[in-house]
Protein backbone atom coordinates (compact mmCIF):
# COMPACT_ATOMS: atom_id res chain seq x y z
CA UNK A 1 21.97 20.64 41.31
CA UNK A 2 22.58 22.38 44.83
CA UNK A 3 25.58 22.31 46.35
CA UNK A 4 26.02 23.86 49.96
CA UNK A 5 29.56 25.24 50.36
CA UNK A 6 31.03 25.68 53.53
CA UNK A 7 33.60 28.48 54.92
CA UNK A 8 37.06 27.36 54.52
CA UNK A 9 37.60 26.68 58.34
CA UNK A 10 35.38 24.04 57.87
CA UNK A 11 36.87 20.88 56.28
CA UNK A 12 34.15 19.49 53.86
CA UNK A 13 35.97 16.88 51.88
CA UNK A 14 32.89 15.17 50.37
CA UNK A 15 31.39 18.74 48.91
CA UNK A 16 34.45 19.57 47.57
CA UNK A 17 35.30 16.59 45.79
CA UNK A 18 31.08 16.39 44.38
CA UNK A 19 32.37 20.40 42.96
CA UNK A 20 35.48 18.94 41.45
CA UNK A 21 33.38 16.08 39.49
CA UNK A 22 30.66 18.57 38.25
CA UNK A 23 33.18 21.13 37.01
CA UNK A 24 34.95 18.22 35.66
CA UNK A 25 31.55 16.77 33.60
CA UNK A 26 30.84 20.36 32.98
CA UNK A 27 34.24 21.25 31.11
CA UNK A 28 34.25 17.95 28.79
CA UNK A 29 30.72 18.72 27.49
CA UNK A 30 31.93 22.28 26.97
CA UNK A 31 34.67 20.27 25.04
CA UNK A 32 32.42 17.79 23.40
CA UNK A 33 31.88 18.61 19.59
CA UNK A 34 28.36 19.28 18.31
CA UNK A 35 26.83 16.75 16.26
CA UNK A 36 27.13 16.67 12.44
CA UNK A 37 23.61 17.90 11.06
CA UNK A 38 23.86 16.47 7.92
CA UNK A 39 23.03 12.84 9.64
CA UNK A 40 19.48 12.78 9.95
CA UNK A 41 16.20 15.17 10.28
CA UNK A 42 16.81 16.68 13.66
CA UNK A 43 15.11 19.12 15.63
CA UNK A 44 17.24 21.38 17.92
CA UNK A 45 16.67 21.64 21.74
CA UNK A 46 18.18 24.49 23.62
CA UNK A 47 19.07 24.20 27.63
CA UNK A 48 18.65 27.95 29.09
CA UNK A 49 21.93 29.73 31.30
CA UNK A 50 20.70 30.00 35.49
CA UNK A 51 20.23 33.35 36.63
CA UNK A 52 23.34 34.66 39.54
CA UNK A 53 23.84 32.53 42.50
CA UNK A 54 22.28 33.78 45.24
CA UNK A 55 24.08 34.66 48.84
CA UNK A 56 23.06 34.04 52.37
CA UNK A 57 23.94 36.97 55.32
CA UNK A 58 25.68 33.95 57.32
CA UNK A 59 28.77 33.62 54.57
CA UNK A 60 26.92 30.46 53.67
CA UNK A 61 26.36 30.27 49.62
CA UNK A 62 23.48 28.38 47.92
CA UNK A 63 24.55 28.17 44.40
CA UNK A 64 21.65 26.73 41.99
CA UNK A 65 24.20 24.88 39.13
CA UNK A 66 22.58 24.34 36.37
CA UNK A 67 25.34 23.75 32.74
CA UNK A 68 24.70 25.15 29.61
CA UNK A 69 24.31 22.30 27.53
CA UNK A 70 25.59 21.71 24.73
CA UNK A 71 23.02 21.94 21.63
CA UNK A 72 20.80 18.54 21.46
CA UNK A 73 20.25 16.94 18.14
CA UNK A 74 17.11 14.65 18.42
CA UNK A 75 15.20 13.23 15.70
CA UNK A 76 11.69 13.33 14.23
CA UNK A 77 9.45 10.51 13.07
CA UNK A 78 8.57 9.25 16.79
CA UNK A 79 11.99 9.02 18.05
CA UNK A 80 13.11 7.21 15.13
CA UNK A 81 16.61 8.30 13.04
CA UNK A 82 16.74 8.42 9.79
CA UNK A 83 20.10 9.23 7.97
CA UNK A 84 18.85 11.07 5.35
CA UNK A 85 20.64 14.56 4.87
CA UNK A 86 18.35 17.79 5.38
CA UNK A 87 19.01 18.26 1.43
CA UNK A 88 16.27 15.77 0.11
CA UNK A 89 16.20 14.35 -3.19
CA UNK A 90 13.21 15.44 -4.40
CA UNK A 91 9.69 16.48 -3.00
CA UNK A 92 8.09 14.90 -0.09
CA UNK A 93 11.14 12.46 0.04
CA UNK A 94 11.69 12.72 4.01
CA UNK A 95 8.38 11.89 4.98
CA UNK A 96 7.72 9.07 1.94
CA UNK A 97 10.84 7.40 3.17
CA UNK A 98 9.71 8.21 7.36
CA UNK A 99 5.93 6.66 6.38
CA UNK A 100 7.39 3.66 4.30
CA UNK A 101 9.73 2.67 7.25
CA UNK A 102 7.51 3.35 10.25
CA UNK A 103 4.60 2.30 8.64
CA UNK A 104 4.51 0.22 5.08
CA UNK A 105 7.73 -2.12 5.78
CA UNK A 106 6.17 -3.60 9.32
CA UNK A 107 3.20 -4.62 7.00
CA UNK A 108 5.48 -6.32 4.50
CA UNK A 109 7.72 -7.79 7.22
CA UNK A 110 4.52 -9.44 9.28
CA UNK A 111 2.99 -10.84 5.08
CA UNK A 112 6.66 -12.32 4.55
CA UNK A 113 6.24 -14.15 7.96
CA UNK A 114 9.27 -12.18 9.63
CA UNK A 115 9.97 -12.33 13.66
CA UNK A 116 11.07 -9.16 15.38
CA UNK A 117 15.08 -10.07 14.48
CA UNK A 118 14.38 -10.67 10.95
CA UNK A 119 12.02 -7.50 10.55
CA UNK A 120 14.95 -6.08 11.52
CA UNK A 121 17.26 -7.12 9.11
CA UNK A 122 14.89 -6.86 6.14
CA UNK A 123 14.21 -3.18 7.59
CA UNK A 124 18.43 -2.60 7.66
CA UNK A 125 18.68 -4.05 4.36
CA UNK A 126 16.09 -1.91 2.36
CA UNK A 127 17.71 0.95 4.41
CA UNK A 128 21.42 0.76 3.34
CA UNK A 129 20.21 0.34 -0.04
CA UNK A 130 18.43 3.40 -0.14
CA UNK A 131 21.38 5.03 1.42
CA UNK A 132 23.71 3.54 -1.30
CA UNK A 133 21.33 3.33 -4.51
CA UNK A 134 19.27 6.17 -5.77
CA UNK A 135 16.95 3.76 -7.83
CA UNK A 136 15.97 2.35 -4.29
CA UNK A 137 15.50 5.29 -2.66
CA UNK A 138 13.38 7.08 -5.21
CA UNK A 139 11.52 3.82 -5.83
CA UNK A 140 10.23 3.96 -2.11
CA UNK A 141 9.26 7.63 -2.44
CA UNK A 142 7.62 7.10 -5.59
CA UNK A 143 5.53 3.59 -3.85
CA UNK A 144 4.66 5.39 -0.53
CA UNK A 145 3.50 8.41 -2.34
CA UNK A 146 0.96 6.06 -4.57
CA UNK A 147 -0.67 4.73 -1.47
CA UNK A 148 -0.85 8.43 0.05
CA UNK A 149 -2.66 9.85 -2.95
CA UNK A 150 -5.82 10.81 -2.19
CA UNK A 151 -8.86 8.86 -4.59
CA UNK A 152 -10.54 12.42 -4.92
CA UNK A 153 -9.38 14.51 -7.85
CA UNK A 154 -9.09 17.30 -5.41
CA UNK A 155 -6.07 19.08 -4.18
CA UNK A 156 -3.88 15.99 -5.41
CA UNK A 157 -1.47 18.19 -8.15
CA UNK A 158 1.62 18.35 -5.86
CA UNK A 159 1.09 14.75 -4.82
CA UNK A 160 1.06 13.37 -7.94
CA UNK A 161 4.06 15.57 -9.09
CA UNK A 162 6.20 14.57 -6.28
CA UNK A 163 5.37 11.03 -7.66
CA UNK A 164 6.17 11.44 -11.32
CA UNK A 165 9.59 13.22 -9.83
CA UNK A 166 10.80 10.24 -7.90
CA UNK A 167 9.16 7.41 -10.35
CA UNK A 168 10.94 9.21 -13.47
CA UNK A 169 13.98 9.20 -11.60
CA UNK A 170 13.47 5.64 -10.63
CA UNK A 171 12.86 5.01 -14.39
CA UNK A 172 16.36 7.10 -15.53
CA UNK A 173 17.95 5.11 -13.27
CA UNK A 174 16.78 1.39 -14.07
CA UNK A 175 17.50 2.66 -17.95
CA UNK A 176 20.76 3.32 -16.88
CA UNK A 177 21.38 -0.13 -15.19
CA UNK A 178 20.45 -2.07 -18.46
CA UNK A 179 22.21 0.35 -20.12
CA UNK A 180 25.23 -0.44 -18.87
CA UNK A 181 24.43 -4.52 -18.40
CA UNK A 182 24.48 -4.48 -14.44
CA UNK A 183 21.52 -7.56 -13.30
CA UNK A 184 22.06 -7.29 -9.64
CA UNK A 185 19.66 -7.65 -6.60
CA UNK A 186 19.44 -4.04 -6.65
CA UNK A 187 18.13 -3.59 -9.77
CA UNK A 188 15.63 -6.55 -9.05
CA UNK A 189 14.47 -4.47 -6.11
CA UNK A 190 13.98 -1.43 -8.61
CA UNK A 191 11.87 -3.09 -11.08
CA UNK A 192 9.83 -4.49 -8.02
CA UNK A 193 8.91 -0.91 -7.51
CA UNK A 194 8.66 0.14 -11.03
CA UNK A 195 6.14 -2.17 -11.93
CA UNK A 196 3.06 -1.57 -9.08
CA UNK A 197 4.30 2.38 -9.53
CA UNK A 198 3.57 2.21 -13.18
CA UNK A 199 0.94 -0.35 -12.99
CA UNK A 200 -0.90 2.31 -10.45
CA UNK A 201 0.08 5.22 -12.37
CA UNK A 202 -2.01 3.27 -15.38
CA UNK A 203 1.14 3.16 -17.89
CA UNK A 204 -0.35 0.44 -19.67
CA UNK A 205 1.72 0.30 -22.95
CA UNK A 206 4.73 -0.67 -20.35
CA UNK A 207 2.88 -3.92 -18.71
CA UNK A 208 3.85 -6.25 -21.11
CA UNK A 209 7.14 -4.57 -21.68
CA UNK A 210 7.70 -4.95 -17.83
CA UNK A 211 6.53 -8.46 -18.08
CA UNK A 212 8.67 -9.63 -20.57
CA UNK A 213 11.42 -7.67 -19.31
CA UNK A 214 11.41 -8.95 -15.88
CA UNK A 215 11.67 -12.78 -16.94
CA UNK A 216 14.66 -11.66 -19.39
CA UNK A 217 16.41 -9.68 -16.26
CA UNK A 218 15.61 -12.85 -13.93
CA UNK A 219 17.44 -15.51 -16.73
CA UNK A 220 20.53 -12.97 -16.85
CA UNK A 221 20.65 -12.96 -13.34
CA UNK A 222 21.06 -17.16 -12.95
CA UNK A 223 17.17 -17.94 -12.85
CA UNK A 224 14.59 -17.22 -9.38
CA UNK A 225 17.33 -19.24 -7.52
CA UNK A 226 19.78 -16.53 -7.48
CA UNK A 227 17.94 -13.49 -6.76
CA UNK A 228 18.84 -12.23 -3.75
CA UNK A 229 21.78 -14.02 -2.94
CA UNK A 230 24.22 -10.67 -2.86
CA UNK A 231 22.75 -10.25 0.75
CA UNK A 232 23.08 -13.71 3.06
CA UNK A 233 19.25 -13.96 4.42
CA UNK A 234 18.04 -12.09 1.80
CA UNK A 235 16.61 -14.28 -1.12
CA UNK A 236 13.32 -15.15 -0.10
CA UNK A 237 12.37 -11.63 0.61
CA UNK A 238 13.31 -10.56 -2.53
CA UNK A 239 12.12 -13.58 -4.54
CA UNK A 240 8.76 -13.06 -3.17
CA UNK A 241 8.69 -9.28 -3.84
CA UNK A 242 9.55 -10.02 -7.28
CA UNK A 243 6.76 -12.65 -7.64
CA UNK A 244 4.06 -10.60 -5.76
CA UNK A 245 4.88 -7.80 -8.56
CA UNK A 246 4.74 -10.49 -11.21
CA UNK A 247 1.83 -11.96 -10.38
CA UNK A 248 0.19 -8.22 -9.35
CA UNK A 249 1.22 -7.05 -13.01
CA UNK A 250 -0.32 -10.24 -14.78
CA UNK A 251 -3.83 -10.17 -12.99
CA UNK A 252 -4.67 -6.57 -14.36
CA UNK A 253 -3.43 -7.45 -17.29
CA UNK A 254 -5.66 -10.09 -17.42
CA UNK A 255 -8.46 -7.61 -16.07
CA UNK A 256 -8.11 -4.70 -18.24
CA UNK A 257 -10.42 -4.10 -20.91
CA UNK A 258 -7.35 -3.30 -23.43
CA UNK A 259 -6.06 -6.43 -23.45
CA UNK A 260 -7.90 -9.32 -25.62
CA UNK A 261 -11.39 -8.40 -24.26
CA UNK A 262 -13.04 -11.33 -26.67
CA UNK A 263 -16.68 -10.49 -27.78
CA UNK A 264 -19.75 -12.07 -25.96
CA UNK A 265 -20.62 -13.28 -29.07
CA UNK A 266 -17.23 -14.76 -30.17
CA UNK A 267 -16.95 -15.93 -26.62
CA UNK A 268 -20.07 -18.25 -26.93
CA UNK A 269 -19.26 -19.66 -30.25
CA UNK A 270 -15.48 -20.72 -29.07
CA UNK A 271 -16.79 -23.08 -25.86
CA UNK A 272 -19.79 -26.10 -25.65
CA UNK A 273 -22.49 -25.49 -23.55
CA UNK A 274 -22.87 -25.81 -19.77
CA UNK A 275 -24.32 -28.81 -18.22
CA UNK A 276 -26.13 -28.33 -14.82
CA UNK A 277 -23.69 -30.77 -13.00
CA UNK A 278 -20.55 -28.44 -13.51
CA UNK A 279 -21.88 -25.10 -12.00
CA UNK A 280 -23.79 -26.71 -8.67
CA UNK A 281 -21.57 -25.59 -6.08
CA UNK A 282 -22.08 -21.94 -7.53
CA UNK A 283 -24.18 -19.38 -6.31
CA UNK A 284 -27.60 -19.15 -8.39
CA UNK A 285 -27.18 -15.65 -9.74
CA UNK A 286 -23.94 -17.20 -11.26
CA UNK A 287 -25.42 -20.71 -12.38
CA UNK A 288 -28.41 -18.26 -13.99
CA UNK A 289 -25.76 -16.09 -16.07
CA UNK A 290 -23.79 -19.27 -16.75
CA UNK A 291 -26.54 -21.20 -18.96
CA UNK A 292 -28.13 -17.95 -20.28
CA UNK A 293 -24.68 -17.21 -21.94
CA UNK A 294 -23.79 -14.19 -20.28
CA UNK A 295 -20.72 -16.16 -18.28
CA UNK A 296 -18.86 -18.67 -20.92
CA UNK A 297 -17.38 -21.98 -19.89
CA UNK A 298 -14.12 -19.60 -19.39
CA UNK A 299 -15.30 -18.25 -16.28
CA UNK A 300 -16.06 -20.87 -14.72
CA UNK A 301 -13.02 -22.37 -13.71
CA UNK A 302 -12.19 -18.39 -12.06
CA UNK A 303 -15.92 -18.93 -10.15
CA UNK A 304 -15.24 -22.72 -9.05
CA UNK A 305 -11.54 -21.72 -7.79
CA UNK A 306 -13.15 -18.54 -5.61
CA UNK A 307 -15.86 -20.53 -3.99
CA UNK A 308 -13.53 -23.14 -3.01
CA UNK A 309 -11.56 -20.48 -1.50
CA UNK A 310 -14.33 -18.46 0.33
CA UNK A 311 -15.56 -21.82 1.39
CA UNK A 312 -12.32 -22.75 3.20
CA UNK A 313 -11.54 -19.05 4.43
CA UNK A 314 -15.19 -17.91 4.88
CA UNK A 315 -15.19 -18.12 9.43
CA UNK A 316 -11.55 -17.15 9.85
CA UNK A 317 -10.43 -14.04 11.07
CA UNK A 318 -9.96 -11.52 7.95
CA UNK A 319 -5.98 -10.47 9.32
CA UNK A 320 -5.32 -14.88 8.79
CA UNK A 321 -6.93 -15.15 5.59
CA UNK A 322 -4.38 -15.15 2.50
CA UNK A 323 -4.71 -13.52 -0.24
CA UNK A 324 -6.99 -14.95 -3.37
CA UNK A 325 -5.35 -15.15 -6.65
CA UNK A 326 -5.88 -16.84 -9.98
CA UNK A 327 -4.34 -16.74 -13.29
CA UNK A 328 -7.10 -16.34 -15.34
CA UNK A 329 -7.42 -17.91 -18.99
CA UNK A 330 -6.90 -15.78 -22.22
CA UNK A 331 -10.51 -14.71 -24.37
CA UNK A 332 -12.14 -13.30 -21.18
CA UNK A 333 -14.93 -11.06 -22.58
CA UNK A 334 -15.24 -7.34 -21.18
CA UNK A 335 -18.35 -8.41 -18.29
CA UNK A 336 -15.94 -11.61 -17.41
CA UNK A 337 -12.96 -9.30 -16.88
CA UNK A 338 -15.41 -7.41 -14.76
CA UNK A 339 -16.20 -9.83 -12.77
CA UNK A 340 -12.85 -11.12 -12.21
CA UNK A 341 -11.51 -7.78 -11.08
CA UNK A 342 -14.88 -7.82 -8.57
CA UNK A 343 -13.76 -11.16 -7.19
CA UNK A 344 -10.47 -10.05 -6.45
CA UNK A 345 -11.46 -6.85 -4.84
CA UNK A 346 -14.12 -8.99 -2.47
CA UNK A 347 -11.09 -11.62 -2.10
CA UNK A 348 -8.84 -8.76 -0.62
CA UNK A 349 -11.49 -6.97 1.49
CA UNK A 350 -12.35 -10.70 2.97
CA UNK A 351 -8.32 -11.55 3.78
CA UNK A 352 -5.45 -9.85 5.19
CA UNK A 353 -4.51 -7.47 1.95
CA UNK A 354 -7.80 -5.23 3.58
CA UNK A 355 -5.56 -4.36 6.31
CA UNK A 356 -2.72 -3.29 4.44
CA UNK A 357 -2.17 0.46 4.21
CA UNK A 358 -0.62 -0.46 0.59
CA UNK A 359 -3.77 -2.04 -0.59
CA UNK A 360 -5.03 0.65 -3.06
CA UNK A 361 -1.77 -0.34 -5.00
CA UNK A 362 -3.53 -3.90 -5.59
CA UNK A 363 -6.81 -3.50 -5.61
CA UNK A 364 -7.15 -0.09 -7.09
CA UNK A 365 -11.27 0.90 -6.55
CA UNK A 366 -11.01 3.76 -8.88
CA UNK A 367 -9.64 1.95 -12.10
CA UNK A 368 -11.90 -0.81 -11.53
CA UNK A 369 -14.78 1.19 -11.20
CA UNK A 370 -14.00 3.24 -14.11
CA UNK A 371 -14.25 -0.19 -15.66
CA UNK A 372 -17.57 -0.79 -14.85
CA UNK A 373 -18.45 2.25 -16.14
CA UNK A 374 -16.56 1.68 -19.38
CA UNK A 375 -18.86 -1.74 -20.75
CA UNK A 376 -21.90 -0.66 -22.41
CA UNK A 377 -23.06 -4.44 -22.62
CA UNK A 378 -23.80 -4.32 -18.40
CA UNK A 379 -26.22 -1.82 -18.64
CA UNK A 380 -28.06 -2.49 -21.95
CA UNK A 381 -29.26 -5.92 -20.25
CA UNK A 382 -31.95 -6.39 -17.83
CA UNK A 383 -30.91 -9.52 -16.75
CA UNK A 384 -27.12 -8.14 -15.50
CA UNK A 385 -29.33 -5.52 -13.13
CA UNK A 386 -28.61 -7.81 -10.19
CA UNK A 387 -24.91 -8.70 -11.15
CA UNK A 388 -24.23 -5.21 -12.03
CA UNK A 389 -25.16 -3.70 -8.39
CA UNK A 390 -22.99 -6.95 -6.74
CA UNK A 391 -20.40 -5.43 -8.57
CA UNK A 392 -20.26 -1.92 -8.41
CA UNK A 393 -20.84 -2.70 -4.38
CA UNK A 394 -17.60 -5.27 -4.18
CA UNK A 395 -15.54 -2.95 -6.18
CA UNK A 396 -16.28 0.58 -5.00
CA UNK A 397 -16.96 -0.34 -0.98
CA UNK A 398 -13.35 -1.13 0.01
CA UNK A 399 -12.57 -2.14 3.55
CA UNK A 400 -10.70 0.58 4.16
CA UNK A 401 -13.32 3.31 3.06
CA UNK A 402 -10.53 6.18 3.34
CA UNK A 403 -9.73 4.96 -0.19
CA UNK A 404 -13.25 4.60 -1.73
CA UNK A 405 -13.60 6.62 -5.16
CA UNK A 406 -16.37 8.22 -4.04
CA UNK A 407 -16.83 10.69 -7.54
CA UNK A 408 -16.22 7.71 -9.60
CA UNK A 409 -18.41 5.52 -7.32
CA UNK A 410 -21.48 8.36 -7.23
CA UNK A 411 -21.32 8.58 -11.23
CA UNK A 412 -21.50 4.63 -11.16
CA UNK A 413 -24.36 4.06 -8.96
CA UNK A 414 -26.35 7.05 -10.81
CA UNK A 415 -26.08 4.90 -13.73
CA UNK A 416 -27.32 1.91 -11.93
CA UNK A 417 -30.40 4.27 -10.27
CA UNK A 418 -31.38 4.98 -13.76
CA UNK A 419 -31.29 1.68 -15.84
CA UNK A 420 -32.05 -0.73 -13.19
CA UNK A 421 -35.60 -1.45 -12.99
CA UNK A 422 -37.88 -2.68 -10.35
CA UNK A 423 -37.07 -1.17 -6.12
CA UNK A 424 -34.64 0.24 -4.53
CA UNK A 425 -35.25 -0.77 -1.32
CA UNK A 426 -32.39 -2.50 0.58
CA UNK A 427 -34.18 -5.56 1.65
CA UNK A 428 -34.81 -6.05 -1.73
CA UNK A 429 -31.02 -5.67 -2.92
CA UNK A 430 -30.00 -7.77 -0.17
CA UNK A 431 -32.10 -10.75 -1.17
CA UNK A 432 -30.68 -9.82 -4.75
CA UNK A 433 -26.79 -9.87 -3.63
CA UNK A 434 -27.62 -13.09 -1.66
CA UNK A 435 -27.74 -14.81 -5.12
CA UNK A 436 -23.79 -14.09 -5.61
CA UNK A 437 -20.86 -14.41 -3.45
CA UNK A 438 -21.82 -12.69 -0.44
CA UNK A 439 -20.56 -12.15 3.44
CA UNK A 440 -22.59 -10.34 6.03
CA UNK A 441 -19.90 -8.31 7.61
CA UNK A 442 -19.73 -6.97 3.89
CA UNK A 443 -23.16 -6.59 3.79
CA UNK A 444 -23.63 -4.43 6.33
CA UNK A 445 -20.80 -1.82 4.58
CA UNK A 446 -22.77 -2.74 1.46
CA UNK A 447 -26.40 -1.63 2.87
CA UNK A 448 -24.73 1.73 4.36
CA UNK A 449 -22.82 2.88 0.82
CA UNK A 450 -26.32 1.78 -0.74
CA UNK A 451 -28.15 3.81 1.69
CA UNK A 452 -26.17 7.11 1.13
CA UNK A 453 -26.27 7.05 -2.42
CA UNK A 454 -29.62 6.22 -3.45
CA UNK A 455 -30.23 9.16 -0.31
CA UNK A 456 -28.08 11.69 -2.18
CA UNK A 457 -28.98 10.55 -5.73
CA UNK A 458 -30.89 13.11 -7.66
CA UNK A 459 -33.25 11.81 -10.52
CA UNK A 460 -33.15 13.52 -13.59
CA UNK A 461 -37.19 15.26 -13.93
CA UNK A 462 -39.02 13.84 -16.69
């Protein structure tokens, strides 16, 4: 600011009274006390002092004002504040909680159908709790740090340790809660963490536990009505987080090869035969594996309810499609759990859970290709070649490829190099995929991940 001040003979009212109200400003933010640090993540800004005013030969004096302000808190995470004090709880808690709230919870807001106001409130809501409840707090860390985790085994020890920290906290905590009888909303929101963070985690011996356990907490709590009713506004959010974990928790127990994987054999001896008339509106590769036995009547039903689906959904834009999901029968053999997990990996890539940066939490390429892997019946048979490359392409060829296994997805399509028989040519594989569910926007991912691994495959010399 430059103020010219005039000799005293001269009367300049209006300079001295702009002096007077700068001095004045100057003095009360000399006054003003600095702002608590333990409020947020701040970095510090620091105004520099003006060098000596300078003097004119004619009495006149420029003075260059500039004040010394006071130290400027402002906060990180693209101008937005979170109060979370500068001595975490944990590792990597600051930026889990900065990536779930600038980046995961305007995802769940636009999937629960929020406006801007009610984004909002859901976003104040989830952040007062984690201000007030450890369980929520280290549940968020421990969620956003399972969709950070890299897919490669490489460099991911501190990740997944800062992950253990918070979901072993989060797991202390919940104990705790029971312990002591307490079935609030809170503790619903806790176990709507715990169970994707141990389902990704692959705690297995707890799914059923968690299952059972969250109908038991849902009757203490007054039934699915009275969830969320601690919070005015707040049910339906939280009744549909605690059915998306429900229903997330049931499908891979229905897909995992631990759970009641029925023999092929067993399978075909437990349901009739197929007639023509109720696999038509199937693909052919699927009609084929249908009367040859390889598919039982069981799987059918899962097939019918997919096509329907892809059917209605096929032409609309992928961010308006919802999500496919079916709860699939009991006595699913090992290649039918396989090809249920498949379908639900192509459902998501095909609908709006592609976009979501939380979508390795549900559709979790790694596991499922690990289960591929694991079923010695899908690579003993010539006649699964076909199905078996469909697969492996659906499951390991995400739409977001950041979080494609590739180690797991190399050793998988090395196996497939070396039993399948016949080309390897992609116009060939094409024309094969084309006899299961198939979408060319897919296809063309499909043809490149084919491409660069039959490229960089190595055949064993003979």
């Amino acid at each position: 600011m430059f103020i010219t001040y005039d000799p005293a003979s001269q009367n300049k009212k209006p300079s001295r009274r702009t002096i007077n109200a700068f001095v004045a400003v100057h003095a009360a933010r000399k006054r003003r006390k600095p702002a608590r640090q333990d409020q947020g993540i701040n970095t510090y800004w620091l105004q520099p002092e003006d060098s000596e005013p300078k003097h004119g030969n004619d009495r006149q004096v420029t003075q260059c004002i500039q004040p010394v302000t006071p130290r400027m808190t402002v906060p990180i995470a693209s101008g937005k504040f979170y109060p979370i004090s500068l001595d975490t709880k944990g590792p990597s808690t600051n930026r889990a909680l900065a990536y779930y709230f600038d980046v995961l919870l305007p995802h769940d807001s636009s999937a629960l159908g929020h406006g801007d106001s009610r984004a909002q409130f859901y976003a104040s809501v989830l952040l007062h709790w984690s201000n007030a409840h450890d369980a929520i707090l280290h549940g968020l860390a421990a969620f956003t740090l399972c969709t950070l985790e890299p897919q490669e085994h490489t460099d991911t020890g501190r990740a997944r340790a800062a992950t253990l920290y918070h979901r072993k906290k989060l797991f202390d905590l919940v104990t705790d809660m029971l312990g002591r009888q307490i079935v609030d909303d809170v503790l619903i929101q806790a176990l709507c963490l715990l169970i994707p963070i141990d389902d990704y985690l692959g705690y297995v011996d707890f799914s059923q536990v968690h299952l059972d356990g969250l109908e038991t907490v849902v009757d203490a709590r007054g039934g699915l009505a009275q969830i969320g009713q601690s919070v005015p506004g707040m049910d339906a959010n939280l009744q549909t987080s605690l059915l998306v974990s429900k229903s997330l928790l049931s499908t891979h127990i229905q897909t995992s090869l631990a759970y009641n994987a029925t023999p092929a054999a067993e399978a075909a001896s437990l349901y009739p035969t197929l007639s023509v008339q109720s696999t038509l509106d199937l693909p052919i590769g699927f009609q084929h594996l249908t009367h040859t036995g390889h598919l039982s009547t069981n799987s059918v039903p899962i097939l019918q309810s997919f096509s329907a689906w892809l059917r209605t959904h096929g032409t609309t834009d992928p961010a308006l499609i919802p999500v496919w999901r079916y709860s699939a029968p009991a006595h699913l053999t090992p290649i039918e759990k396989c090809l249920f997990a498949a379908l639900l990996c192509f459902a998501d890539d095909l609908s709006c859970m592609g976009f979501h940066p939380a979508a390795i939490i549900f559709r979790q390429p790694r596991k499922r290709a690990e289960m591929l892997l694991a079923v010695p019946e899908l690579w003993r048979d010539p006649a699964l070649a076909d199905f078996a490359v469909w697969m492996a392409l659906v499951v390991t060829t995400p739409r977001n490829l950041g979080i494609a296994p590739l180690t797991v997805q190399r050793a998988l399509f090395c196996k497939i190099f070396e039993t399948r028989p016949g080309t390897y040519e992609w116009v060939h594989i094409d024309t094969a995929l084309q006899s299961f569910f198939y979408d060319q926007g897919r296809a063309r991912v499909w043809e490149g991940t084919w491409k660069a691994l039959y490229k960089g495959w190595n055949p064993k010399p003979e």
